[in-house]
C-alpha atoms as a PDB file:
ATOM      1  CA  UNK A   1     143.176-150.013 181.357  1.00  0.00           C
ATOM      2  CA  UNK A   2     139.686-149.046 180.821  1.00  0.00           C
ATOM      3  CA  UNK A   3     140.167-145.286 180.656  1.00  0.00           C
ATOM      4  CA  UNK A   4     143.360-145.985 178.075  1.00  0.00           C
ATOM      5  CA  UNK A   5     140.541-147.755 175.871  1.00  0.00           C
ATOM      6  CA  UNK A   6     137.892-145.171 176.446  1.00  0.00           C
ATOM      7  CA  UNK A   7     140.311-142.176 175.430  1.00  0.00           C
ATOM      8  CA  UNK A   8     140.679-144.123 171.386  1.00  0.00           C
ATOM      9  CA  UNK A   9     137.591-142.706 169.860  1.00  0.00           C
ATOM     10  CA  UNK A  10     134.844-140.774 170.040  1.00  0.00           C
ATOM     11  CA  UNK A  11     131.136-142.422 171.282  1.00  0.00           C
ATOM     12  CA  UNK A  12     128.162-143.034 169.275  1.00  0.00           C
ATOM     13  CA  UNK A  13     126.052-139.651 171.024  1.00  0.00           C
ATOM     14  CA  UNK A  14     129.036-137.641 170.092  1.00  0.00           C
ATOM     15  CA  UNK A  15     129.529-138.394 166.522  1.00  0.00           C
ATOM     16  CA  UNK A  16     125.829-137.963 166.191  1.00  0.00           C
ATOM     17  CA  UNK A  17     126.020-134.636 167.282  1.00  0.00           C
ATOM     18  CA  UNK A  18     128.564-133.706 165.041  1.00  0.00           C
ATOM     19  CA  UNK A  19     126.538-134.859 162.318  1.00  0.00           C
ATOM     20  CA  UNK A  20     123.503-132.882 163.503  1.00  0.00           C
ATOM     21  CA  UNK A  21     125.325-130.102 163.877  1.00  0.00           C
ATOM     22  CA  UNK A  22     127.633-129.836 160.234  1.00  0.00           C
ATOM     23  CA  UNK A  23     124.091-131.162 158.935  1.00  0.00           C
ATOM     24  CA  UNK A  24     122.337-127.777 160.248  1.00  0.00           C
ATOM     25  CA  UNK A  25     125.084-125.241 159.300  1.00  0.00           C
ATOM     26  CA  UNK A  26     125.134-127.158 155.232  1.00  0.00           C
ATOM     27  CA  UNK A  27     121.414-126.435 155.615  1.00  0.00           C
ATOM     28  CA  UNK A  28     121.580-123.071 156.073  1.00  0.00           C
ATOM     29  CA  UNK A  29     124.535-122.163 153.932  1.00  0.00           C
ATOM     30  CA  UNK A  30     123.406-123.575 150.119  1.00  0.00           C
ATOM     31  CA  UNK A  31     120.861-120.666 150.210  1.00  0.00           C
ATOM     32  CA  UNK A  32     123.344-118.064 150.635  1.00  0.00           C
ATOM     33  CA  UNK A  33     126.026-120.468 148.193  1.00  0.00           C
ATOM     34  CA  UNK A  34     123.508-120.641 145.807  1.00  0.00           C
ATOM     35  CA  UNK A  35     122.778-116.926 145.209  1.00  0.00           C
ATOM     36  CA  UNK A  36     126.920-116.272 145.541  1.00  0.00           C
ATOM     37  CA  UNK A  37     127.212-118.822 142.279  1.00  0.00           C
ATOM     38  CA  UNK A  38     124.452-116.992 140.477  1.00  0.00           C
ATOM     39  CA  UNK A  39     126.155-113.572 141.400  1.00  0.00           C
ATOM     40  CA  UNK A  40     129.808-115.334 140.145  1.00  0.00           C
ATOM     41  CA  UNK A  41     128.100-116.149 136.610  1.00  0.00           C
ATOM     42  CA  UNK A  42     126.672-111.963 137.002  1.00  0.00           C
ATOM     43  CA  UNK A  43     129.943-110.794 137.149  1.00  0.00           C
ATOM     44  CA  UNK A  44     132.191-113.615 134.281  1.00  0.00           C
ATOM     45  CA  UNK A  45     128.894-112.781 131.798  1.00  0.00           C
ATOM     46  CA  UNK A  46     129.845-109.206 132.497  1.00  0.00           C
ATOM     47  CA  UNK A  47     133.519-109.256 131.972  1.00  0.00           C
ATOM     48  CA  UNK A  48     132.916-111.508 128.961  1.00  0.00           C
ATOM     49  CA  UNK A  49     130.751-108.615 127.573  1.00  0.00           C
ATOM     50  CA  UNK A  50     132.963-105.596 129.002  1.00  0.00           C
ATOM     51  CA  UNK A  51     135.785-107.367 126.622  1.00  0.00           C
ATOM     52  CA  UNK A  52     134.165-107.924 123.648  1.00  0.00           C
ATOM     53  CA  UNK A  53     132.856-103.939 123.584  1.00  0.00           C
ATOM     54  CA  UNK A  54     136.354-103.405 124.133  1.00  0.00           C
ATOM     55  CA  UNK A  55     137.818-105.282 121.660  1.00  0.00           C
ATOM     56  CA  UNK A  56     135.367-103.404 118.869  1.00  0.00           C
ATOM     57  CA  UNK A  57     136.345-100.406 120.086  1.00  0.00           C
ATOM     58  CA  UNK A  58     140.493-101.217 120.171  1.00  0.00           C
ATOM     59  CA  UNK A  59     139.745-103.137 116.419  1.00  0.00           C
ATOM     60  CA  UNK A  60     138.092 -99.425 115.141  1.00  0.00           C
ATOM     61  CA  UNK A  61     141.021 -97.700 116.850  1.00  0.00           C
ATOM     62  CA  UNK A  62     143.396 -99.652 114.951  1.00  0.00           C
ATOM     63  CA  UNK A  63     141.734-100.267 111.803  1.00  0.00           C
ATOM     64  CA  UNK A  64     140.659 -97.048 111.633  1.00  0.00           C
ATOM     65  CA  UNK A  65     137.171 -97.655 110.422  1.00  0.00           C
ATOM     66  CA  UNK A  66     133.716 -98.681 111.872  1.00  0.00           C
ATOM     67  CA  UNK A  67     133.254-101.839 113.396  1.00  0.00           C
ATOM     68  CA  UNK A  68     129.728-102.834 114.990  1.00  0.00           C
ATOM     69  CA  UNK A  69     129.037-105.236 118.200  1.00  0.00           C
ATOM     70  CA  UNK A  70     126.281-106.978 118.196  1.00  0.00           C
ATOM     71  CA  UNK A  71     124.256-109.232 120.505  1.00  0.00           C
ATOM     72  CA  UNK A  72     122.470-112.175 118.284  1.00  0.00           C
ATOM     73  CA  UNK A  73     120.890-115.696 118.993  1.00  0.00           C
ATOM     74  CA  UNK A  74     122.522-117.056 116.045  1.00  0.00           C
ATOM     75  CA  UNK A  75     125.781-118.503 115.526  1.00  0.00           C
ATOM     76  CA  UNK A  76     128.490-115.558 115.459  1.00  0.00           C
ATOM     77  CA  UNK A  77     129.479-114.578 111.543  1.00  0.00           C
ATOM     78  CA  UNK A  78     129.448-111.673 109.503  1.00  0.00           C
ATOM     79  CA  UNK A  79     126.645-110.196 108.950  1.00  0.00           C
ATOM     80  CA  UNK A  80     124.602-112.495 111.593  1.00  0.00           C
ATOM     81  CA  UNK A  81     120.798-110.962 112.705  1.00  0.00           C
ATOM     82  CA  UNK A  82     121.203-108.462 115.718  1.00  0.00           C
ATOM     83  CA  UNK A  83     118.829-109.844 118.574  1.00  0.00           C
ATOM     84  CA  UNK A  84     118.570-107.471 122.180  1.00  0.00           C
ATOM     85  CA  UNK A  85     119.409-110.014 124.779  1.00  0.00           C
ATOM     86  CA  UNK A  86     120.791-111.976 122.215  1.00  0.00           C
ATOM     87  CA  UNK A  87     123.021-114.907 123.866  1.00  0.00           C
ATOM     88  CA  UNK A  88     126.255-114.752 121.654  1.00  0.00           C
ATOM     89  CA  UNK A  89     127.842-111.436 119.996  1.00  0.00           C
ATOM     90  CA  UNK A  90     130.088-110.932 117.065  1.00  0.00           C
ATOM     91  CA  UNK A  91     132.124-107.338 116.084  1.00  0.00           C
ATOM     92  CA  UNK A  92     132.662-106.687 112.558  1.00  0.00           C
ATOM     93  CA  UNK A  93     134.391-104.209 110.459  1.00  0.00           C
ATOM     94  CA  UNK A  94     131.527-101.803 108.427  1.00  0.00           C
ATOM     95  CA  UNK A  95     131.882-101.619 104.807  1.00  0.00           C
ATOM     96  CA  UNK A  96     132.866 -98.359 103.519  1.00  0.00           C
ATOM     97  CA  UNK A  97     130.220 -98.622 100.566  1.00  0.00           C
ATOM     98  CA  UNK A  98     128.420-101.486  98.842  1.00  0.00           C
ATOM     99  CA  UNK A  99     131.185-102.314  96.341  1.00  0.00           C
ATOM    100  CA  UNK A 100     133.508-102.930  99.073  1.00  0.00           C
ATOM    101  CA  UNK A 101     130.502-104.893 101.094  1.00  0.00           C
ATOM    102  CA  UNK A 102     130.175-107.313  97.854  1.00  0.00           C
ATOM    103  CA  UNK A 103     134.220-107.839  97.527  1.00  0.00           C
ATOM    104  CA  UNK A 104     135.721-111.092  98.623  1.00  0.00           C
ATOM    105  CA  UNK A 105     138.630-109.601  99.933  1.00  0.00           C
ATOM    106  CA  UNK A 106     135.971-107.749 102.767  1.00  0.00           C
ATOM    107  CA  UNK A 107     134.083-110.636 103.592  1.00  0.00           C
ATOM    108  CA  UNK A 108     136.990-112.802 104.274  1.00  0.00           C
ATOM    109  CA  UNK A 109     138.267-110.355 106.358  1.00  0.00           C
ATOM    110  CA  UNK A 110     135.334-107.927 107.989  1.00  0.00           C
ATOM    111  CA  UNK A 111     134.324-110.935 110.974  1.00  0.00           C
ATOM    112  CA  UNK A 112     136.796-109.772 113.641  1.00  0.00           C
ATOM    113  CA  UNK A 113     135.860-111.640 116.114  1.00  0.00           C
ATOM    114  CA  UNK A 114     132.573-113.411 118.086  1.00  0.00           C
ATOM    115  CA  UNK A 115     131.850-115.443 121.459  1.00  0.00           C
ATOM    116  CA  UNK A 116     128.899-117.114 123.521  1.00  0.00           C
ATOM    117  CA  UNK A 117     127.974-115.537 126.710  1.00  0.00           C
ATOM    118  CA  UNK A 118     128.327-118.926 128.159  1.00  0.00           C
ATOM    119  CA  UNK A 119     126.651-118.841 131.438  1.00  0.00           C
ATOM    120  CA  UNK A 120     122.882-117.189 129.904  1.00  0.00           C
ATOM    121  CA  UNK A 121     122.144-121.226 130.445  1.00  0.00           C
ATOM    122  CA  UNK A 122     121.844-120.574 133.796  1.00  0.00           C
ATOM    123  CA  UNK A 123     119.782-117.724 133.683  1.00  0.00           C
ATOM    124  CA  UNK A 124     121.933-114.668 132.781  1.00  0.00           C
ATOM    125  CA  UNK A 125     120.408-112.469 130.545  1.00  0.00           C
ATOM    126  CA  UNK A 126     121.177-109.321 129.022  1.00  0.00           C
ATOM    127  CA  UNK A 127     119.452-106.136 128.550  1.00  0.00           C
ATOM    128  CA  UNK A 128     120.432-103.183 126.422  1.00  0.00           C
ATOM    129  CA  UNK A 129     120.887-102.139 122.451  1.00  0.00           C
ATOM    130  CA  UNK A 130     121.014-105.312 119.935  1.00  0.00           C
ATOM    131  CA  UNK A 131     124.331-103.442 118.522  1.00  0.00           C
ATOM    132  CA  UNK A 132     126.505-100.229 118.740  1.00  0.00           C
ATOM    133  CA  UNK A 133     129.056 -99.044 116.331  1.00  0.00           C
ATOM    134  CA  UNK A 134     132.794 -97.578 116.982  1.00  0.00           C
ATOM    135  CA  UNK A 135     133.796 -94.868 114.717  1.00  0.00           C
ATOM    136  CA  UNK A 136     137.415 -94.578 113.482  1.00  0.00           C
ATOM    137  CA  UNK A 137     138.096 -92.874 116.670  1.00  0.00           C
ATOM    138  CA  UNK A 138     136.457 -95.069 119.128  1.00  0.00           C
ATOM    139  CA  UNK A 139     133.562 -93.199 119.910  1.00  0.00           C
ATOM    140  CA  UNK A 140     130.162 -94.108 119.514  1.00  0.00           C
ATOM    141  CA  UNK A 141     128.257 -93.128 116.323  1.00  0.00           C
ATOM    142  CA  UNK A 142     124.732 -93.972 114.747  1.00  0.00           C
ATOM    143  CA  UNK A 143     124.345 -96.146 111.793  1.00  0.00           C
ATOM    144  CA  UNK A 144     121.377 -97.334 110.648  1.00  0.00           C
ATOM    145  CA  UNK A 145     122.185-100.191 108.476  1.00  0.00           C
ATOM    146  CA  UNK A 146     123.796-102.197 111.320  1.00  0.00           C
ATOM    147  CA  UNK A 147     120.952-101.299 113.523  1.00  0.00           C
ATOM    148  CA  UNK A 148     123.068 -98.807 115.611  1.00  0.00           C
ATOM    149  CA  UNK A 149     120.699 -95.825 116.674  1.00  0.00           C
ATOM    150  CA  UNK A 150     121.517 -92.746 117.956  1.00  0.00           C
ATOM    151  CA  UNK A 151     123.758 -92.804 120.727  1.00  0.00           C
ATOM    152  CA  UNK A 152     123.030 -91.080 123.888  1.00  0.00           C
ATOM    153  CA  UNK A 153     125.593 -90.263 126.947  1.00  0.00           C
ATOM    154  CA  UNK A 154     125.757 -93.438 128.233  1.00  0.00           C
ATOM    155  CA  UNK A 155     124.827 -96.721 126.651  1.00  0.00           C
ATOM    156  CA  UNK A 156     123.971 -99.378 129.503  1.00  0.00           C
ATOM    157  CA  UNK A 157     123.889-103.420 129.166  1.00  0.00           C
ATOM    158  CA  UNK A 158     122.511-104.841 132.493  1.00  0.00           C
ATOM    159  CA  UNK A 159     123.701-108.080 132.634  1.00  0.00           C
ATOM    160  CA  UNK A 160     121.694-110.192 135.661  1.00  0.00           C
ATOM    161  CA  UNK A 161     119.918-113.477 137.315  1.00  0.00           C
ATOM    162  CA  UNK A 162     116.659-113.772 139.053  1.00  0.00           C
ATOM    163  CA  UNK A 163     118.405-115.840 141.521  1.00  0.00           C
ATOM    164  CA  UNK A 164     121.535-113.790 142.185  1.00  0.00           C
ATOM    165  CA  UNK A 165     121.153-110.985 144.638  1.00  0.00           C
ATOM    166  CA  UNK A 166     122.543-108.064 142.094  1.00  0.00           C
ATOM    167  CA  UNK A 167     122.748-107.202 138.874  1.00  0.00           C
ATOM    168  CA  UNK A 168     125.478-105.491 137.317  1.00  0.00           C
ATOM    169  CA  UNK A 169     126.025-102.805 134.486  1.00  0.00           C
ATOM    170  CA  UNK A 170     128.533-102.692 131.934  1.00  0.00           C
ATOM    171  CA  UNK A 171     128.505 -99.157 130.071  1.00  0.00           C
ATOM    172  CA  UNK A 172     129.230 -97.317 127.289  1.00  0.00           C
ATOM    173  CA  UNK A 173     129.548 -93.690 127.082  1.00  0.00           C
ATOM    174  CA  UNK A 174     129.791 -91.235 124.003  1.00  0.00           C
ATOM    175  CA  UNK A 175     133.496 -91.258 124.195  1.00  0.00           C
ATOM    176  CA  UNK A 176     134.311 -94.950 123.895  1.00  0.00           C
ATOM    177  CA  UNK A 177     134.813 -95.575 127.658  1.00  0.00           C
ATOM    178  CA  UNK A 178     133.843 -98.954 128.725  1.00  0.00           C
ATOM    179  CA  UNK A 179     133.309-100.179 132.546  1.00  0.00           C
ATOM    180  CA  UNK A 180     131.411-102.608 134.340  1.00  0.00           C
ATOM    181  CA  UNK A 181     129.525-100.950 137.778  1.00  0.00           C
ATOM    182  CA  UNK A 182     127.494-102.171 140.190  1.00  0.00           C
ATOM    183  CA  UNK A 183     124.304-100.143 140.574  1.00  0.00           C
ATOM    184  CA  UNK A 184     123.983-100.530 144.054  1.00  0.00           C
ATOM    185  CA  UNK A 185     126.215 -98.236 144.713  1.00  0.00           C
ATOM    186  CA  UNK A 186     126.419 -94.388 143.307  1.00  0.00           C
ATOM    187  CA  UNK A 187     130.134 -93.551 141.617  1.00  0.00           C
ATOM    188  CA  UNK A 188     132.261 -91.491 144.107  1.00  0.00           C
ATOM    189  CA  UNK A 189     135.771 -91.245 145.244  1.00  0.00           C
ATOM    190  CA  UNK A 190     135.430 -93.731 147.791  1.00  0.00           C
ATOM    191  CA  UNK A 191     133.076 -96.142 145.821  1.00  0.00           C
ATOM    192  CA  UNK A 192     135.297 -96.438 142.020  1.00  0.00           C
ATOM    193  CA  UNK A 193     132.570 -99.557 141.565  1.00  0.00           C
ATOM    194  CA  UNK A 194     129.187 -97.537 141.661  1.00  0.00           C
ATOM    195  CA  UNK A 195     127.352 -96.583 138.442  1.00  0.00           C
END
């Protein structure tokens, strides 16, 4: 009868040492959590922004005219201040000339599109050119009114968080391609994510 009685539940030493035990191994995981959620909001900031420079390039494809993206700290509208490592971004069509800039019909119509890179509360930022400009065939170009300089081969954004454990690009070449890579690694056949 006793053992029946004994063999219910567990005793007070053993459940303590359960405890002790899940207690160390929580301990010693949040570090490693932590840096994974910080590396999580790396990589949705960068596929936010790896969109957007896609979706300016696609709009200039298909509208067949320049459109500028732009980083900015202010609300996303047309025409909004550029800002490098601004926190939202906008894409816009680029007026042809300054009658068609001063036309209703073009500034109902030029604001394509805009976001917030949401997690930059956290501590994503973003480095790289305040804007960049698609020409009518989705290449990069230079103008100087929207603050888009000279392109060179590749245009880099590195999107990252002091307390993740790597950053990550998102580029732009000359052509139009756009691809997020992870500079840890160099680009071969074997590793398609390196920079």
């Amino acid at each position: 009868m006793l053992n029946a009685m004994r063999s219910r539940g567990f005793t007070l030493i053993e459940l303590v040492v359960t405890m002790a035990v899940a207690a160390i191994l929580i301990v010693l995981g949040i570090p490693k959590f932590s840096a994974w959620i910080h590396d999580e909001e790396i990589r949705t900031t960068a596929e936010a922004m790896q969109n957007a420079l896609r979706l300016s390039k696609e709009e200039a494809l298909s509208r067949n005219r320049q459109v500028v993206f732009a980083l900015t700290n202010a609300p996303p509208a047309l025409n909004a201040p550029s800002a490098a490592n601004g926190v939202n971004w906008y894409a816009q069509i680029i007026p042809i000339n300054a009658d068609e800039a001063a036309s209703a019909a073009f500034t109902q119509s030029a604001f394509l599109q805009g976001g917030q890179f949401g997690n930059q509360a956290n501590g994503t930022t973003i480095t790289g050119p305040a804007a960049i400009c698609f020409n009518s065939l989705g290449r990069l170009v230079a103008n100087a009114a929207y603050g888009c300089g000279a392109p060179g081969n590749v245009t880099i954004y590195v999107v990252n968080n002091a307390n993740g454990d790597r950053p990550l690009h998102v580029t732009v070449n000359l052509g139009g391609q756009v691809r997020m890579c992870d500079p840890a690694f160099t680009l071969s056949s074997t590793t398609p994510q390196g920079c």
